[in-house]
C-alpha atoms as a PDB file:
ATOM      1  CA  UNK A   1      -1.810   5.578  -3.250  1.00  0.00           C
ATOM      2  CA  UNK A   2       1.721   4.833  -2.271  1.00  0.00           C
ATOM      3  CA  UNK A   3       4.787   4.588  -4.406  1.00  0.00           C
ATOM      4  CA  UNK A   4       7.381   2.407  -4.789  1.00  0.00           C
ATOM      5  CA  UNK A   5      10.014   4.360  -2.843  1.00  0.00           C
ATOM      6  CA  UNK A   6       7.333   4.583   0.035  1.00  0.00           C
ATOM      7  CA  UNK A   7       6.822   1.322  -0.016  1.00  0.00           C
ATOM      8  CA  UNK A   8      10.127   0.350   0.390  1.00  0.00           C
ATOM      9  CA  UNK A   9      10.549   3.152   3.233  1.00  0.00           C
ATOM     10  CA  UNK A  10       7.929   1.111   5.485  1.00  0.00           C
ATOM     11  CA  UNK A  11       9.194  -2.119   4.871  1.00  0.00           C
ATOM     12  CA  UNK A  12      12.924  -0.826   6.044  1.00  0.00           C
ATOM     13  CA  UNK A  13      10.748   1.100   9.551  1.00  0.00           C
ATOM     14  CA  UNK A  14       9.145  -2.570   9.431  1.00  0.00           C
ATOM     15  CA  UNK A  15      12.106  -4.630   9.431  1.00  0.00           C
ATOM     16  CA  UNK A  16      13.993  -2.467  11.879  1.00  0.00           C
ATOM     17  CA  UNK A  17      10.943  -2.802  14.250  1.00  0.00           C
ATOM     18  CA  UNK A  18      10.542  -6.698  13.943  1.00  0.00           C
ATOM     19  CA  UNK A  19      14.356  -7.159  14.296  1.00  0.00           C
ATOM     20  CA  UNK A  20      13.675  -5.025  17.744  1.00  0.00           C
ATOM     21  CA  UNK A  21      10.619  -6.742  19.007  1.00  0.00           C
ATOM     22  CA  UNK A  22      12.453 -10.007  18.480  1.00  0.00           C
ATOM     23  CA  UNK A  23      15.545  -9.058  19.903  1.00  0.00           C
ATOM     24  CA  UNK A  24      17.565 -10.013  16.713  1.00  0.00           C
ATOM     25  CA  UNK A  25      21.052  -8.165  16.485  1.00  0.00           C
ATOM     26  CA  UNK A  26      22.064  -6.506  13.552  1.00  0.00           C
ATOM     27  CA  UNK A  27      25.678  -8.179  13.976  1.00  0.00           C
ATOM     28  CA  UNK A  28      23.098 -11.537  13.726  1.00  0.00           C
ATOM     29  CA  UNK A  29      23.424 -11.114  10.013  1.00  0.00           C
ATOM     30  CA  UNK A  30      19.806 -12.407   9.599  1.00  0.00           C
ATOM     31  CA  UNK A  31      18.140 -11.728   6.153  1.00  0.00           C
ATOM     32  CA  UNK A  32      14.872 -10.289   6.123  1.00  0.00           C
ATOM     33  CA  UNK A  33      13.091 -13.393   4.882  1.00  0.00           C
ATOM     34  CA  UNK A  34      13.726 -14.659   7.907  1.00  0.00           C
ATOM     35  CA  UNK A  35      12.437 -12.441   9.785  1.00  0.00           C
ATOM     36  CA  UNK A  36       9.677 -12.144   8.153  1.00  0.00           C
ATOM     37  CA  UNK A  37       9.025 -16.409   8.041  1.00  0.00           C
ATOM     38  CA  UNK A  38       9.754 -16.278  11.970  1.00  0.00           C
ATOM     39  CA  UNK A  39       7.523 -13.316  13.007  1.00  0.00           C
ATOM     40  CA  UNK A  40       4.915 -15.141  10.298  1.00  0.00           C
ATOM     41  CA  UNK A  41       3.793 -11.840   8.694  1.00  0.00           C
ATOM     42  CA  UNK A  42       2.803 -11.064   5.118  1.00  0.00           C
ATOM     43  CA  UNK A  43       5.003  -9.039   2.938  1.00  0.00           C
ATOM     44  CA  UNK A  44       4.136  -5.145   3.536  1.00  0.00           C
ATOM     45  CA  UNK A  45       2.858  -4.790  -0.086  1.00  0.00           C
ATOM     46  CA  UNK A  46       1.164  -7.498   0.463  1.00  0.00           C
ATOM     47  CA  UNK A  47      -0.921  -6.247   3.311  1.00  0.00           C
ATOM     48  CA  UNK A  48      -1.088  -3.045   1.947  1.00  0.00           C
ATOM     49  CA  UNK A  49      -2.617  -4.121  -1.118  1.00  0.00           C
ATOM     50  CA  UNK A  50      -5.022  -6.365   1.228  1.00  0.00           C
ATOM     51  CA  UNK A  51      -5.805  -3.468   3.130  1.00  0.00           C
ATOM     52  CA  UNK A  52      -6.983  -1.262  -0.173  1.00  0.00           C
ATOM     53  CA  UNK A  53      -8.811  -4.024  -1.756  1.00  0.00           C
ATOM     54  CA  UNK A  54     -10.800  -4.363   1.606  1.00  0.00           C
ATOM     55  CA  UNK A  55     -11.256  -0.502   1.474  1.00  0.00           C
ATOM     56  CA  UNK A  56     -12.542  -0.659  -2.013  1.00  0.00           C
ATOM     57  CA  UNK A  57     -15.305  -3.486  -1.656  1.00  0.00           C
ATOM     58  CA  UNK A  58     -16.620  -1.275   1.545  1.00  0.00           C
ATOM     59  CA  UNK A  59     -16.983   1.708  -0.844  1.00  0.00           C
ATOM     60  CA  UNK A  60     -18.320   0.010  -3.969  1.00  0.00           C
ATOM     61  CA  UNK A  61     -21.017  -1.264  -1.682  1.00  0.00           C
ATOM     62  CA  UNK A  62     -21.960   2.070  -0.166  1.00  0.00           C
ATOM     63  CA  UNK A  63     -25.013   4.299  -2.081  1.00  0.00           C
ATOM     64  CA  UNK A  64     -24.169   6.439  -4.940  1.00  0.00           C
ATOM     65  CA  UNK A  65     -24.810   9.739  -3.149  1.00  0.00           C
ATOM     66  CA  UNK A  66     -21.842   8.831  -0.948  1.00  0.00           C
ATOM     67  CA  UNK A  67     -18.313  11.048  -1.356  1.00  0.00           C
ATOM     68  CA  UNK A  68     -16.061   7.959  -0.790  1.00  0.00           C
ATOM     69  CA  UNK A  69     -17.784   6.574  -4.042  1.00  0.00           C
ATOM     70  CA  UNK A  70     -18.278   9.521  -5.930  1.00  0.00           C
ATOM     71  CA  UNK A  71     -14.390  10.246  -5.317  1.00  0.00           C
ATOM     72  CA  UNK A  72     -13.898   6.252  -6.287  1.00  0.00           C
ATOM     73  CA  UNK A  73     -15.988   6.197  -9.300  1.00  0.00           C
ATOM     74  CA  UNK A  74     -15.544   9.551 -10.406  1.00  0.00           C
ATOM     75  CA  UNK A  75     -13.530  11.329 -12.997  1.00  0.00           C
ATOM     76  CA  UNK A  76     -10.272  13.237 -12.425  1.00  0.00           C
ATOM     77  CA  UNK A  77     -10.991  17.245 -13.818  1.00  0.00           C
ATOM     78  CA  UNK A  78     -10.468  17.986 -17.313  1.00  0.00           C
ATOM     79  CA  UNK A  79      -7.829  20.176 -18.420  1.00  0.00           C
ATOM     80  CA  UNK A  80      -3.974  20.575 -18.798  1.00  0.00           C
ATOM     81  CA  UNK A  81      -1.562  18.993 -16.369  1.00  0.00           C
ATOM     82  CA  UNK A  82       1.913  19.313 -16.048  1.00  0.00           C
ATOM     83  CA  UNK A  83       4.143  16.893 -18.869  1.00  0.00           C
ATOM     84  CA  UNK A  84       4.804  13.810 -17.668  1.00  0.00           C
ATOM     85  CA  UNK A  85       2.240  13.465 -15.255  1.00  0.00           C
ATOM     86  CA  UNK A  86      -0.249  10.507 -16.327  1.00  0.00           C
ATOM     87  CA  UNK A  87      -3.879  10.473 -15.112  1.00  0.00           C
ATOM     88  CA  UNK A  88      -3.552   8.549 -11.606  1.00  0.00           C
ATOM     89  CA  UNK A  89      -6.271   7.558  -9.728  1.00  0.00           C
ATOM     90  CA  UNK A  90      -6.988   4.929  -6.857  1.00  0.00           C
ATOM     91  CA  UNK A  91      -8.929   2.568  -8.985  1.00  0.00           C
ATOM     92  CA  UNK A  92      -6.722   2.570 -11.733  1.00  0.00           C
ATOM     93  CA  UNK A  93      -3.718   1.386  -9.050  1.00  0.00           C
ATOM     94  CA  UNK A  94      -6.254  -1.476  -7.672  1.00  0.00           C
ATOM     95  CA  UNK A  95      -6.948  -2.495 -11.548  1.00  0.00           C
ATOM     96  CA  UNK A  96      -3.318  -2.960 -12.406  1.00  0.00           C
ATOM     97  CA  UNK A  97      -2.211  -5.181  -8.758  1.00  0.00           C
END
């Protein structure tokens, strides 16, 4: 599961690379949209979030005996965790995009 800050990380490696391949200046002054619109690519949360949903319908169709879907479908242990720290889980992240 990635976070916000990594998210935004990859999309800054992302841009940098694009504005490379394409030979784009950064003196060009070109906004990122643009970039994005001429090297016709999806939004990096956007094909991240592709990516997992793919991920998820190939383990939800595997057998039940399988660790992917045991780990999928499965319960995070019981017990104390540290304050502040909410139950987080992959499926729970897919539920909520």
């Amino acid at each position: 599961m990635l976070y916000r800050e990594q998210i935004k990380q990859l999309d800054c490696f992302r841009m940098i690379s694009l504005q490379s391949i394409m030979g784009i200046k950064w003196q060009g002054k070109v906004a990122n949209l643009e970039v994005v619109d001429r090297a016709d690519l999806l939004c990096i949360k956007a094909m991240i979030l592709k990516t997992q949903i793919t991920w998820t319908g190939h383990v939800a169709r595997m057998e039940p005996h399988r660790i992917p879907r045991q780990r999928l479908y499965g319960e995070p242990k019981q017990g104390p965790r540290p304050q502040g720290h909410p139950k987080r889980r992959f499926k729970d992240h897919i539920i909520e995009c």
